[in-house]
Protein backbone atom coordinates (compact mmCIF):
# COMPACT_ATOMS: atom_id res chain seq x y z
CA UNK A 1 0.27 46.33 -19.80
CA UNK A 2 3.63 47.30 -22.01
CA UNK A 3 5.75 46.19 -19.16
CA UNK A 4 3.65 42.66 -19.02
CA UNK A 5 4.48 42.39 -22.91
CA UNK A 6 8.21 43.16 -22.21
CA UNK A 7 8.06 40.95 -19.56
CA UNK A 8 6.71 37.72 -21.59
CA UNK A 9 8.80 38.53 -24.55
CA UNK A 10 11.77 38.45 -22.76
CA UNK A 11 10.86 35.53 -20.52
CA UNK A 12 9.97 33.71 -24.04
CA UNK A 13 13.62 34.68 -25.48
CA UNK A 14 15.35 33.19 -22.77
CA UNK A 15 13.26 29.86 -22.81
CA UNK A 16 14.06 29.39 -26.50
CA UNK A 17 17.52 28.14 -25.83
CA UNK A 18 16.09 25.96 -23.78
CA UNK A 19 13.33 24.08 -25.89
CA UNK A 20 16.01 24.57 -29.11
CA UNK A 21 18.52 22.24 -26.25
CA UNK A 22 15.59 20.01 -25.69
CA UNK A 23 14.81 19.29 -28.91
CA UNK A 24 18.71 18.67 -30.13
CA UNK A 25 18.37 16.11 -27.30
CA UNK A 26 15.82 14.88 -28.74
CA UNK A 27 17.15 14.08 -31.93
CA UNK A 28 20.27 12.43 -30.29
CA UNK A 29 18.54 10.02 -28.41
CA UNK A 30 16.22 9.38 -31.92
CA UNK A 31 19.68 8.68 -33.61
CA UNK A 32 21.02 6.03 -30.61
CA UNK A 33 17.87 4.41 -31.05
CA UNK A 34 18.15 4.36 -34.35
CA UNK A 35 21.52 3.46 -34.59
CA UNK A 36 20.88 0.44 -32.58
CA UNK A 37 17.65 -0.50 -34.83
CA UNK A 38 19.55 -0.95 -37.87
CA UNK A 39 22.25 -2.99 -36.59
CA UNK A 40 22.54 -5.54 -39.50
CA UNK A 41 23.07 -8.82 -38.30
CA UNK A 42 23.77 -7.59 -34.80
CA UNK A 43 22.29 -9.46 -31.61
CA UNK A 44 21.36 -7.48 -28.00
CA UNK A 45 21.56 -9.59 -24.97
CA UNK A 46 19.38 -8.42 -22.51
CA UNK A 47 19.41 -10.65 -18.82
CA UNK A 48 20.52 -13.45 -20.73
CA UNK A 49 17.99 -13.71 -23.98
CA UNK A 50 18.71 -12.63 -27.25
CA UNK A 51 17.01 -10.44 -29.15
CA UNK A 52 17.11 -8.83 -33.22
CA UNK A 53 18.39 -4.98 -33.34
CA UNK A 54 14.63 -3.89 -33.95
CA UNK A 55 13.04 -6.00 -30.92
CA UNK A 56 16.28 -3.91 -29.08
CA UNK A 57 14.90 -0.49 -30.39
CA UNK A 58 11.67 -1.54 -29.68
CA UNK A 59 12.67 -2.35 -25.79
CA UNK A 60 15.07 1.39 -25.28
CA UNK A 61 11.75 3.01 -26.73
CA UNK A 62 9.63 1.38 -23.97
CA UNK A 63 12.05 2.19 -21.20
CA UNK A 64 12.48 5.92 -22.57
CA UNK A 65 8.66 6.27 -21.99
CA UNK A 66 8.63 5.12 -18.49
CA UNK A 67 11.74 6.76 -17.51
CA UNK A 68 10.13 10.16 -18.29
CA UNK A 69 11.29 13.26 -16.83
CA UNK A 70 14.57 11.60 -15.42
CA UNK A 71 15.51 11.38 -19.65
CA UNK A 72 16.39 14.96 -20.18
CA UNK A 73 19.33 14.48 -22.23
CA UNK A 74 21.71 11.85 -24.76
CA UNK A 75 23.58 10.91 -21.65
CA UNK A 76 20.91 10.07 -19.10
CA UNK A 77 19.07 8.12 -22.17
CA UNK A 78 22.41 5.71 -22.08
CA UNK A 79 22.19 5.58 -18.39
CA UNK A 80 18.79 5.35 -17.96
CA UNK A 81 17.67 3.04 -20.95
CA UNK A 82 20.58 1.87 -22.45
CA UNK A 83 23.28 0.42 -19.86
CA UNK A 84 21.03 -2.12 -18.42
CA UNK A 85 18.24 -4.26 -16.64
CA UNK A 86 16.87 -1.83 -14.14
CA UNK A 87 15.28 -4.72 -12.67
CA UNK A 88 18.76 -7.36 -12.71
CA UNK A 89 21.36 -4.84 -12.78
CA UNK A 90 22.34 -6.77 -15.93
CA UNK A 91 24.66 -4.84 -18.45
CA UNK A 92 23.40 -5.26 -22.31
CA UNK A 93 25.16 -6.13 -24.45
CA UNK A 94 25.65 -6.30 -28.20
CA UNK A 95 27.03 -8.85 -30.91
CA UNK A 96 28.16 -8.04 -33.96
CA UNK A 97 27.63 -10.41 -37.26
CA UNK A 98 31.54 -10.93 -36.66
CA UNK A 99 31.03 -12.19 -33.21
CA UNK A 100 32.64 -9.54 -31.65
CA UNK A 101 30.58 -8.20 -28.73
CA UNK A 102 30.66 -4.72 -26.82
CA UNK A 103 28.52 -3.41 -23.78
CA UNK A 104 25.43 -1.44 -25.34
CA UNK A 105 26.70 1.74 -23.18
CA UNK A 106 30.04 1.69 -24.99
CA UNK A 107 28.12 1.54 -28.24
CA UNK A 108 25.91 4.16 -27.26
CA UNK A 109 28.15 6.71 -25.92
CA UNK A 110 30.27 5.44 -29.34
CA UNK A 111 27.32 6.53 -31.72
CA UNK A 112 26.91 9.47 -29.60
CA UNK A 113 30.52 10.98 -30.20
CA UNK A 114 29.97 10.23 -33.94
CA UNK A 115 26.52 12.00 -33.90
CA UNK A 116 28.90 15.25 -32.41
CA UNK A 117 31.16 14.68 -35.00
CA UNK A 118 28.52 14.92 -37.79
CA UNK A 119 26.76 17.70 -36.55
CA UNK A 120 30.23 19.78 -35.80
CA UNK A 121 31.03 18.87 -39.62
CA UNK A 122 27.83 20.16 -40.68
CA UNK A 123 28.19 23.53 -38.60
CA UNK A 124 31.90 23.67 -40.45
CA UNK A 125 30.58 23.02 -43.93
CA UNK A 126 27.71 25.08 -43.98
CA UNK A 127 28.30 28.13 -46.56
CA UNK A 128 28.53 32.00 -44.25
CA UNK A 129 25.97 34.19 -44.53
C-alpha cells in the first residue's frame, strides 16, 4: 500500500509540469484571441468577406473547438485556427484602420512574441523571496 502512495505521488509530481504547461498554453491562445477581438477599427478577411475583429474572435474560437486535441499549444493554435481557410487554403488576413494590412499568422505569431515579452518582464520584476 505505501509503495502505491509513493507511486501516485510521484507520478502526480511529474504530471504537474505538465498541466502547469497546459494551462500557460492556455492563456496564450486566450490572449491571441483576444488580441485579435479588440482590434479597433481593424477588418479580417476571411475567403474573400470581411468581417469586424469580434465576428474574427468569434470564428478562431469556433475553429479552436473543432480542432481539439491537434491545439495543444500557442503555435499549433496559429497554424491550426489562425493562418487560414481549412476548407480554401485561403490565408487571413487583417486591415488596420490605417489601411495597412498583414497576414493574421504574422499578427499572431507578432502578439505571441509580445505575450513572451510580458510575461519574461513580469518574471524579472517580480520582488525575490
Amino acid at each position: 500500500m505505501h509503495r502505491m502512495i509513493t507511486t501516485l505521488m510521484l507520478f502526480t509530481l511529474l504530471a504537474l509540469p505538465a498541466f502547469a504547461q497546459q494551462d500557460i498554453e492556455q492563456q496564450k491562445i486566450a490572449y491571441l484571441i483576444d488580441s485579435v477581438a479588440t482590434l479597433q477599427g481593424a477588418t479580417f478577411i476571411r475567403n474573400g468577406t470581411e468581417y469586424n475583429a469580434e465576428r474574427a474572435a468569434d470564428h478562431m474560437r469556433l475553429k479552436l473547438r473543432f480542432a481539439g486535441s491537434r491545439v495543444k499549444t500557442a503555435e499549433d493554435f496559429i497554424t491550426y485556427c489562425g493562418t487560414g481557410s481549412s476548407m480554401s487554403g485561403t490565408k487571413y488576413t487583417i486591415r488596420f484602420q490605417d489601411g495597412r494590412a498583414v497576414d493574421s499568422a504574422a499578427f499572431l505569431q507578432g502578439k505571441l512574441a509580445e505575450y513572451a515579452t510580458r510575461r519574461l518582464g513580469h518574471v524579472l520584476a517580480a520582488p525575490a523571496h
